[in-house]
PDB file of N, CA and C in Angstrom:
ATOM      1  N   UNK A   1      -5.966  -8.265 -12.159  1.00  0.00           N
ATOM      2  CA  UNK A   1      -6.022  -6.854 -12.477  1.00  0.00           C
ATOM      3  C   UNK A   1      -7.092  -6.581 -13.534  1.00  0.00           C
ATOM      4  N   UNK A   2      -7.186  -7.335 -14.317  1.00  0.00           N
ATOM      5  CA  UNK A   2      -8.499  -7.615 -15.427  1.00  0.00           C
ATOM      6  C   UNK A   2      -9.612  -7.197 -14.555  1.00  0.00           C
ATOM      7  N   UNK A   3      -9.514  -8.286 -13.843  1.00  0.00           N
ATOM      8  CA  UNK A   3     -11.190  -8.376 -13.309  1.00  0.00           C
ATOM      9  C   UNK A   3     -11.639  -6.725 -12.232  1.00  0.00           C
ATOM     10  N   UNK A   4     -10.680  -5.994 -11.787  1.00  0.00           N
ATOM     11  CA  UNK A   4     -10.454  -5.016 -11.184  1.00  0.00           C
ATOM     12  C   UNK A   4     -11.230  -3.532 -12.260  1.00  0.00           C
ATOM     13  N   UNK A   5      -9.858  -3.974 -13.403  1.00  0.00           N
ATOM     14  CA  UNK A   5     -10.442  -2.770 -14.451  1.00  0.00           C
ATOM     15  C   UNK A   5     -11.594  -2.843 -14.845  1.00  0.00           C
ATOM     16  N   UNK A   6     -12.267  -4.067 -15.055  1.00  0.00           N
ATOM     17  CA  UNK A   6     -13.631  -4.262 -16.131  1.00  0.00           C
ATOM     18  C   UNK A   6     -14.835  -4.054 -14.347  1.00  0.00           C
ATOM     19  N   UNK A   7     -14.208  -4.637 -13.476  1.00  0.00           N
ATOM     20  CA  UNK A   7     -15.453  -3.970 -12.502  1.00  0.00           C
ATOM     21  C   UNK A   7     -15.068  -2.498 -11.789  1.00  0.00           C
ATOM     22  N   UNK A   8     -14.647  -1.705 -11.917  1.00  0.00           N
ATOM     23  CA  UNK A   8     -14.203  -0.777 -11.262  1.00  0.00           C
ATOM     24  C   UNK A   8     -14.569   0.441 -12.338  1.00  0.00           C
ATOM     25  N   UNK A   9     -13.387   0.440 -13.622  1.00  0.00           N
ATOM     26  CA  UNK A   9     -13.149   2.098 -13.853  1.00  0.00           C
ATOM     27  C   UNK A   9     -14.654   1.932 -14.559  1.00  0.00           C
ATOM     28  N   UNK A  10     -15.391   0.844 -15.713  1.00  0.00           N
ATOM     29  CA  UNK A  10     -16.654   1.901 -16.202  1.00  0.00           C
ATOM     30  C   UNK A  10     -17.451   2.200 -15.380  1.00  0.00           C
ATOM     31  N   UNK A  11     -17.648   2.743 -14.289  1.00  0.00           N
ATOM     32  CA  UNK A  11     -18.873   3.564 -13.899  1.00  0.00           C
ATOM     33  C   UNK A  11     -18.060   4.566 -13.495  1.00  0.00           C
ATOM     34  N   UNK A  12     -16.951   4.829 -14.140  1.00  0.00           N
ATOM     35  CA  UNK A  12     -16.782   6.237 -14.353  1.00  0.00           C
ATOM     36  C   UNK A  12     -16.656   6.256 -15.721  1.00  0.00           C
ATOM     37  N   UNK A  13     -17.303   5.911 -16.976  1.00  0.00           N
ATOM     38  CA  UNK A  13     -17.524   6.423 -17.825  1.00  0.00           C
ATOM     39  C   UNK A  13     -18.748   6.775 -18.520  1.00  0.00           C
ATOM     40  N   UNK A  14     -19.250   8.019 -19.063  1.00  0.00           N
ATOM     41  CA  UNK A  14     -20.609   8.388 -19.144  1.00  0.00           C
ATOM     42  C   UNK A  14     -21.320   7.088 -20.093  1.00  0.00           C
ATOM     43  N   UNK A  15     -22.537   6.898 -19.629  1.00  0.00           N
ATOM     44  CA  UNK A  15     -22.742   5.626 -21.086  1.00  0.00           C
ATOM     45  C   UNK A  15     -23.389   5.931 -21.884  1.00  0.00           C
ATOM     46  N   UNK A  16     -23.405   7.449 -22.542  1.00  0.00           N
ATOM     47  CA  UNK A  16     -23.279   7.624 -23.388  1.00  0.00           C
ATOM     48  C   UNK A  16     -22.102   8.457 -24.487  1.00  0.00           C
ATOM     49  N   UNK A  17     -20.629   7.896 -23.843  1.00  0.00           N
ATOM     50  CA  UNK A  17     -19.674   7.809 -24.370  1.00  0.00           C
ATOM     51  C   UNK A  17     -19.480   7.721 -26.056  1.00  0.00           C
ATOM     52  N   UNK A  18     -18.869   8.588 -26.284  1.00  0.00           N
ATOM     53  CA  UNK A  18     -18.865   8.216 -28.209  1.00  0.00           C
ATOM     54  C   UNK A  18     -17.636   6.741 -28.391  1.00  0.00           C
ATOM     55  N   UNK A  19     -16.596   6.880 -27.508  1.00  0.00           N
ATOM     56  CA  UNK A  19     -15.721   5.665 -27.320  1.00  0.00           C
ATOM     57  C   UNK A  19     -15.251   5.206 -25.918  1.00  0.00           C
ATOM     58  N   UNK A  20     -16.361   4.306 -25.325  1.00  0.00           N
ATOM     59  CA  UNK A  20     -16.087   3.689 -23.942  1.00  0.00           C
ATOM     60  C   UNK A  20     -15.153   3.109 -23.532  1.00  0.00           C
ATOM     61  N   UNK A  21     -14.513   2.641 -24.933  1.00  0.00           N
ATOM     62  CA  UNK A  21     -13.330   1.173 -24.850  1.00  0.00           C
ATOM     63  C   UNK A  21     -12.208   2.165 -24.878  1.00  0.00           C
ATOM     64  N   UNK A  22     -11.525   3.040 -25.297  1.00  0.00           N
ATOM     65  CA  UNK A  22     -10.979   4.382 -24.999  1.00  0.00           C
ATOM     66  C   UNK A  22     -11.157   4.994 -23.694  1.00  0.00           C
ATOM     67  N   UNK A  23     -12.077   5.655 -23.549  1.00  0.00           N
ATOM     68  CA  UNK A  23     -12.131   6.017 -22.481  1.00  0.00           C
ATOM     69  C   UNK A  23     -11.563   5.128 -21.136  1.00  0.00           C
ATOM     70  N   UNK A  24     -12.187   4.203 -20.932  1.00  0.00           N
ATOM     71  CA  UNK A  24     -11.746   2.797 -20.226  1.00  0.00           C
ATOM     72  C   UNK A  24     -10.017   2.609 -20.233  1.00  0.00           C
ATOM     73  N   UNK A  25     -10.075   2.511 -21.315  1.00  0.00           N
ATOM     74  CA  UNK A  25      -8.042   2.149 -21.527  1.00  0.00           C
ATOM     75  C   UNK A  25      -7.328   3.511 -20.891  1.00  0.00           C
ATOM     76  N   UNK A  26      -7.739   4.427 -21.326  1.00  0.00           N
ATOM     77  CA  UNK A  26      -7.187   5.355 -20.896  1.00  0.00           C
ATOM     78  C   UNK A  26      -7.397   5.847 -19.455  1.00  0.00           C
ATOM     79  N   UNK A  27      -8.434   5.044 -18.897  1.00  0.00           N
ATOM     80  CA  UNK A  27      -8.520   4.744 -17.398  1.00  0.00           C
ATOM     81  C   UNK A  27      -7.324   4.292 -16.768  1.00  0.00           C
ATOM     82  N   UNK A  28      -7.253   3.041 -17.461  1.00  0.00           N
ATOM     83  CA  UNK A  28      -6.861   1.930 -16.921  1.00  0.00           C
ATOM     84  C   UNK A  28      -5.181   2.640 -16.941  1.00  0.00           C
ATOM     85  N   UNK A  29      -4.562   3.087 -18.095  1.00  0.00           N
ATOM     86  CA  UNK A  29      -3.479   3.534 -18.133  1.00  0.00           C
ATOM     87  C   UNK A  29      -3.189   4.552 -17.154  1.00  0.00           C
ATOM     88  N   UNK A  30      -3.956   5.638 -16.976  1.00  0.00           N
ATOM     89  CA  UNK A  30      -3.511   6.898 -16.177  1.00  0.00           C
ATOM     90  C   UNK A  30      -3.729   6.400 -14.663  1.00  0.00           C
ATOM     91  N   UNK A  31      -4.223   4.825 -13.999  1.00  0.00           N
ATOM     92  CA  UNK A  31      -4.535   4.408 -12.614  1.00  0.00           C
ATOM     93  C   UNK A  31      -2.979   3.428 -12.842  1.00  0.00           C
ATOM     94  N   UNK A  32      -2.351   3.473 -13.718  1.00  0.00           N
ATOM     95  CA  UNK A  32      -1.429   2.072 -13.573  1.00  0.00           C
ATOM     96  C   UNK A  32       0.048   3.065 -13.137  1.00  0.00           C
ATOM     97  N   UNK A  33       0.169   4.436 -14.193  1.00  0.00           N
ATOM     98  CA  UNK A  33       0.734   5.291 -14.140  1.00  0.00           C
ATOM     99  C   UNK A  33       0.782   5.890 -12.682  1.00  0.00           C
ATOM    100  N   UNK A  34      -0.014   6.275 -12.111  1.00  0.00           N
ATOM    101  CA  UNK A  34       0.010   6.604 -10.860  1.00  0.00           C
ATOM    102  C   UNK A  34       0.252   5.622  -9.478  1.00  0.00           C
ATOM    103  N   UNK A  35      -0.234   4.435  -9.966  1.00  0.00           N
ATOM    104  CA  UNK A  35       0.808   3.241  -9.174  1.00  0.00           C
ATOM    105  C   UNK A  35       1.513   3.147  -9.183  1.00  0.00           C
ATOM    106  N   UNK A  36       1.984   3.265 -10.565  1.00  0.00           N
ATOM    107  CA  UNK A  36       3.891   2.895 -10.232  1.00  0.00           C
ATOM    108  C   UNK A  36       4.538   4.149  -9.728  1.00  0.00           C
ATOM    109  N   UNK A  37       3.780   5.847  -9.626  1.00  0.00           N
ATOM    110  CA  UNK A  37       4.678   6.055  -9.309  1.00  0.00           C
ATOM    111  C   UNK A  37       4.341   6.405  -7.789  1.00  0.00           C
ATOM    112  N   UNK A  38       3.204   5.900  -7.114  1.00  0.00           N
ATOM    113  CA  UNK A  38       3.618   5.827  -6.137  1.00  0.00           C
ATOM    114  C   UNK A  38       3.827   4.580  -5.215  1.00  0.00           C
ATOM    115  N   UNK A  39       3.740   3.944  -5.494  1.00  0.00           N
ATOM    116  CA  UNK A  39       4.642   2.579  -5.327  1.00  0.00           C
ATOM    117  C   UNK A  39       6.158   2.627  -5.428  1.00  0.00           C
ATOM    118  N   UNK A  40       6.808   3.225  -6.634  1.00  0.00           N
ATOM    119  CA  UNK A  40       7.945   3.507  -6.941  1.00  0.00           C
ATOM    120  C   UNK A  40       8.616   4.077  -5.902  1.00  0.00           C
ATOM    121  N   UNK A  41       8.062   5.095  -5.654  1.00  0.00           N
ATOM    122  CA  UNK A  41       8.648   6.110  -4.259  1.00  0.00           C
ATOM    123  C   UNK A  41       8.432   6.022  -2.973  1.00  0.00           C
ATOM    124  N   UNK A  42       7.608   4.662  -2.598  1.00  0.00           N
ATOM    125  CA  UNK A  42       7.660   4.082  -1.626  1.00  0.00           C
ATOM    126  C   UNK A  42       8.736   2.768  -1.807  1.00  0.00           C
ATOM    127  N   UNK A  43       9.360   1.898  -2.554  1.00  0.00           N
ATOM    128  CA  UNK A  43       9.915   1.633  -2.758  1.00  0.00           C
ATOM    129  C   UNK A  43      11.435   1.745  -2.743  1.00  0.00           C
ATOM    130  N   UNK A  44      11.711   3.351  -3.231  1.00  0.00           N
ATOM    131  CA  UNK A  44      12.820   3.677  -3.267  1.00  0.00           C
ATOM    132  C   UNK A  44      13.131   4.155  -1.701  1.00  0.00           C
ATOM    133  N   UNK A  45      12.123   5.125  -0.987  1.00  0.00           N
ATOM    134  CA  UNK A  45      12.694   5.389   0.620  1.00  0.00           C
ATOM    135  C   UNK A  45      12.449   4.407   1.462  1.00  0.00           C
ATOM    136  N   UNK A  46      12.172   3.149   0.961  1.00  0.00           N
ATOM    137  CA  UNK A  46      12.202   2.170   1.946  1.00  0.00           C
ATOM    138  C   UNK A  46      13.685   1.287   1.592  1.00  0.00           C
ATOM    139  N   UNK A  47      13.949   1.281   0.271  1.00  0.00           N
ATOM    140  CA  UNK A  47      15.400   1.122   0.239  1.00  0.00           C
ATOM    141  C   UNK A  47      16.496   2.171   0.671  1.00  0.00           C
ATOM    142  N   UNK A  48      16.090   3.110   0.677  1.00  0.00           N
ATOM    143  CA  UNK A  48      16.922   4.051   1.559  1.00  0.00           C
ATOM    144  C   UNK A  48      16.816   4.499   2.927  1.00  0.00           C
ATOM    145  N   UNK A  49      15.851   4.037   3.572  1.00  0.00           N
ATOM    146  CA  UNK A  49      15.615   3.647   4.838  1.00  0.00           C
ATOM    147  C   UNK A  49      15.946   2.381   5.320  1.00  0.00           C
ATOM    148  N   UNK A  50      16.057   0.932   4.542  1.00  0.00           N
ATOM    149  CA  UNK A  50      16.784   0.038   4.870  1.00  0.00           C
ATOM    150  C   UNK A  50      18.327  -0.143   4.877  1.00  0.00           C
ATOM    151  N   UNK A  51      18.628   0.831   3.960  1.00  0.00           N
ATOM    152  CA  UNK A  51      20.289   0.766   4.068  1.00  0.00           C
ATOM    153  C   UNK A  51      20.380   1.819   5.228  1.00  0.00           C
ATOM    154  N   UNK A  52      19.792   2.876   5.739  1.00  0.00           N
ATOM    155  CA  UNK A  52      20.430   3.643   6.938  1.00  0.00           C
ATOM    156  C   UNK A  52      19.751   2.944   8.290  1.00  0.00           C
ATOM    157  N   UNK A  53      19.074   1.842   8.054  1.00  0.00           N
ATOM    158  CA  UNK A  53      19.201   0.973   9.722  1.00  0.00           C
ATOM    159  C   UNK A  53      20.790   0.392   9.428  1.00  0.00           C
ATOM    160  N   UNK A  54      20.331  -0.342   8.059  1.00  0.00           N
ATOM    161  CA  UNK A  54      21.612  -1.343   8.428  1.00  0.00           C
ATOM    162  C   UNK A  54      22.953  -0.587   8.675  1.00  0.00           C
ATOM    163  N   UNK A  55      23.221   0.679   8.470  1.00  0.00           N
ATOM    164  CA  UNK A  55      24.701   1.182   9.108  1.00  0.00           C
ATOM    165  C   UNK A  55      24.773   1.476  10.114  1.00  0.00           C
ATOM    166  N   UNK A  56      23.047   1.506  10.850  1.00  0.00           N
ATOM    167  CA  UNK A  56      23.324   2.078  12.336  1.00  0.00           C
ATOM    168  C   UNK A  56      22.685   0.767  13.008  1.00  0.00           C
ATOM    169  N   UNK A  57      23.489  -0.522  13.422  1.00  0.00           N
ATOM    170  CA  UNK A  57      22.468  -1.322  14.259  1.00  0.00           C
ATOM    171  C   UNK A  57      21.715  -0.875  15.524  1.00  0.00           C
ATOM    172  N   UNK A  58      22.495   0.142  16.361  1.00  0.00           N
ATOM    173  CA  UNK A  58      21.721   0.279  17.302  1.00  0.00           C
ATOM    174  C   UNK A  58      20.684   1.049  17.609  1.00  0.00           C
ATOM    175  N   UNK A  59      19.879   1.532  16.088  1.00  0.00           N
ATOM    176  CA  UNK A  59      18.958   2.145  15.557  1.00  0.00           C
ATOM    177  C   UNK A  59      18.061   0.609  15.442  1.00  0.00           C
ATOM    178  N   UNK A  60      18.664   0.178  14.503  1.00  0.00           N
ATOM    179  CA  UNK A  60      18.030  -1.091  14.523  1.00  0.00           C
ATOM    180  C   UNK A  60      17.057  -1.841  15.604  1.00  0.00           C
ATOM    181  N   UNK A  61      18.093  -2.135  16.467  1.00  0.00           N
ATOM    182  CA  UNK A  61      18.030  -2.601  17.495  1.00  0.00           C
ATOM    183  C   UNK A  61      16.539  -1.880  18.026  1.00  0.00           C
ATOM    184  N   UNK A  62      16.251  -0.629  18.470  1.00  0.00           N
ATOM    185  CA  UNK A  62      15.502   0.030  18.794  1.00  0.00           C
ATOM    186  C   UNK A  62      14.558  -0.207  17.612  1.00  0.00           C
ATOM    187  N   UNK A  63      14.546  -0.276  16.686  1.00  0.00           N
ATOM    188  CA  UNK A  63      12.758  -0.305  16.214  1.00  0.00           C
ATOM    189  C   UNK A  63      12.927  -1.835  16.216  1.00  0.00           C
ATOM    190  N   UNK A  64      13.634  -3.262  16.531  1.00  0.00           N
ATOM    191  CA  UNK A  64      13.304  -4.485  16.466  1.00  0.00           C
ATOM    192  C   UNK A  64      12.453  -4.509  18.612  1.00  0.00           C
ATOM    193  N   UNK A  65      12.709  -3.792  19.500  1.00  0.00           N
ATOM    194  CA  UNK A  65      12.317  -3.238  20.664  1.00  0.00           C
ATOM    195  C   UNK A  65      11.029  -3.162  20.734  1.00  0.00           C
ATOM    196  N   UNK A  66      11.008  -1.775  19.992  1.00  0.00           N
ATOM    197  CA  UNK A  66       9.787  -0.805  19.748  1.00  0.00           C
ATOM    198  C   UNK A  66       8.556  -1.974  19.019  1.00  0.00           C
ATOM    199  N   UNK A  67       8.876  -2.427  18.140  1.00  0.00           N
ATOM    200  CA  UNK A  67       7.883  -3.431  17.750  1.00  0.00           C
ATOM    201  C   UNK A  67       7.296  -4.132  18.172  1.00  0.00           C
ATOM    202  N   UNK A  68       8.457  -5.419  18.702  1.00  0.00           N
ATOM    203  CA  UNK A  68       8.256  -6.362  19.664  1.00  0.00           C
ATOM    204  C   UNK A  68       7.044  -5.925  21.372  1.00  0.00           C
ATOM    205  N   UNK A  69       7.859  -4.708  21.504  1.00  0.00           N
ATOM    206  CA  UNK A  69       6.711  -4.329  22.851  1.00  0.00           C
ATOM    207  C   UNK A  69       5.618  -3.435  22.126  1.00  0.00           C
ATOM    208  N   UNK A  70       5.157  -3.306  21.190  1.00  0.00           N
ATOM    209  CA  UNK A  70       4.001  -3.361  20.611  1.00  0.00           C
ATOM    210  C   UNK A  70       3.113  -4.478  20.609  1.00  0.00           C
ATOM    211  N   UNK A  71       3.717  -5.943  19.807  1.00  0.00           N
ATOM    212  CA  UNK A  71       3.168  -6.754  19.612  1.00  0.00           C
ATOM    213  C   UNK A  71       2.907  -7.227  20.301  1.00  0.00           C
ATOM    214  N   UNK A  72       3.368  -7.401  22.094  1.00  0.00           N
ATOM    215  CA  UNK A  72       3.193  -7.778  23.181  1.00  0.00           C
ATOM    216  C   UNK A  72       1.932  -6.817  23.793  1.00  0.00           C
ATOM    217  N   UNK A  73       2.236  -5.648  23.803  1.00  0.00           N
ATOM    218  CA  UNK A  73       1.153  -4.870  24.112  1.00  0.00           C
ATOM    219  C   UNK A  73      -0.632  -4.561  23.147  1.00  0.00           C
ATOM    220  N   UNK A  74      -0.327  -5.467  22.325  1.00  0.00           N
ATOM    221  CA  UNK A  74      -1.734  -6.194  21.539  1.00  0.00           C
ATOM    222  C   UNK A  74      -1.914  -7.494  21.700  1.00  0.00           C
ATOM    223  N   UNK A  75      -1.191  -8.122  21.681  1.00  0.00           N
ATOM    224  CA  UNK A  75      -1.454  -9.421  22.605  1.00  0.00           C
ATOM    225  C   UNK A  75      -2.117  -9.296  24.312  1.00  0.00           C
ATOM    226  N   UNK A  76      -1.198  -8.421  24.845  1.00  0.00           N
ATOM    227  CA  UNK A  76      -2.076  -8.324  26.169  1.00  0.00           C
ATOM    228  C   UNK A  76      -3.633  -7.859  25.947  1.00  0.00           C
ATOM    229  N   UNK A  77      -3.278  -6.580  24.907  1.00  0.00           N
ATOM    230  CA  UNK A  77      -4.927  -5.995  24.947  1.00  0.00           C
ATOM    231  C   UNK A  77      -5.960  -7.199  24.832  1.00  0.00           C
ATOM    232  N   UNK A  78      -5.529  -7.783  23.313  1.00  0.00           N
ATOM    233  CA  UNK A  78      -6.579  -9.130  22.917  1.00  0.00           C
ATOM    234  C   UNK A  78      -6.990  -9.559  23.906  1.00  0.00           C
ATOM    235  N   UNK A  79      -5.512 -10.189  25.230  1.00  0.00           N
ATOM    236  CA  UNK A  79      -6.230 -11.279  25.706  1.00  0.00           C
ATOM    237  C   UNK A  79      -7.384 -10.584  26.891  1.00  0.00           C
ATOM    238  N   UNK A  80      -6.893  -9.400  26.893  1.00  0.00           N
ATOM    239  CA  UNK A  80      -7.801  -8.763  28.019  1.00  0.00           C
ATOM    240  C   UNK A  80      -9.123  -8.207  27.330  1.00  0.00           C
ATOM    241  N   UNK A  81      -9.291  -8.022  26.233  1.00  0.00           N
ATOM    242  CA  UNK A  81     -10.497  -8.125  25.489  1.00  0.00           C
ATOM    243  C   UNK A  81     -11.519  -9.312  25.460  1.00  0.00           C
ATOM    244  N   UNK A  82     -11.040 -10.375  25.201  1.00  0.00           N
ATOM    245  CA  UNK A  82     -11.597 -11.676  25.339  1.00  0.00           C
ATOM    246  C   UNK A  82     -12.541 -12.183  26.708  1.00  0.00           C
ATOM    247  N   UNK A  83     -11.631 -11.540  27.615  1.00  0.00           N
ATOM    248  CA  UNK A  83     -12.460 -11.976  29.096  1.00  0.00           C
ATOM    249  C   UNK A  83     -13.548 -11.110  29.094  1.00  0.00           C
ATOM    250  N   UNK A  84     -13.357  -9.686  28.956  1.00  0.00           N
ATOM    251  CA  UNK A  84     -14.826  -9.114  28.854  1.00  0.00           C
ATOM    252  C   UNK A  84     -16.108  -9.601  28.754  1.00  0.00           C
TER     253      UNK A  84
END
């Protein structure tokens, strides 16, 4: 995450900044802030989307389906890509 902040946020700071190392931190803080909270809230409706499969298996059931003949139906594409 170091190496992220120090190549990323200064070239958004003017360089002729009166305090870069400020400016910068306060980068770095208001991009960490907004991760967590949206991370957070992806987090939380995916725990609340995992507890309402698990009361309905045969919801379940249907997106373990739905997937599976996805992944089959990219596998076919691939292999029919390949011969091209």
């Amino acid at each position: 995450m170091t190496i992220f902040y120090l190549a990323f946020l200064p070239q958004f700071v003017p360089g002729d900044a009166e305090h870069p190392t400020l400016l910068i931190s306060g980068l770095g803080v208001a991009f960490s802030l907004l991760t967590f909270l949206v991370k957070g809230l992806v987090g939380y409706f995916a725990g609340t989307l995992s507890a309402w499969l698990r009361a309905r298996p045969r919801a379940l059931t249907g997106v373990y389906r739905t997937s599976g003949a996805m992944m089959v139906g990219m596998g076919v594409k691939l292999a029919f890509e390949r011969r091209a």
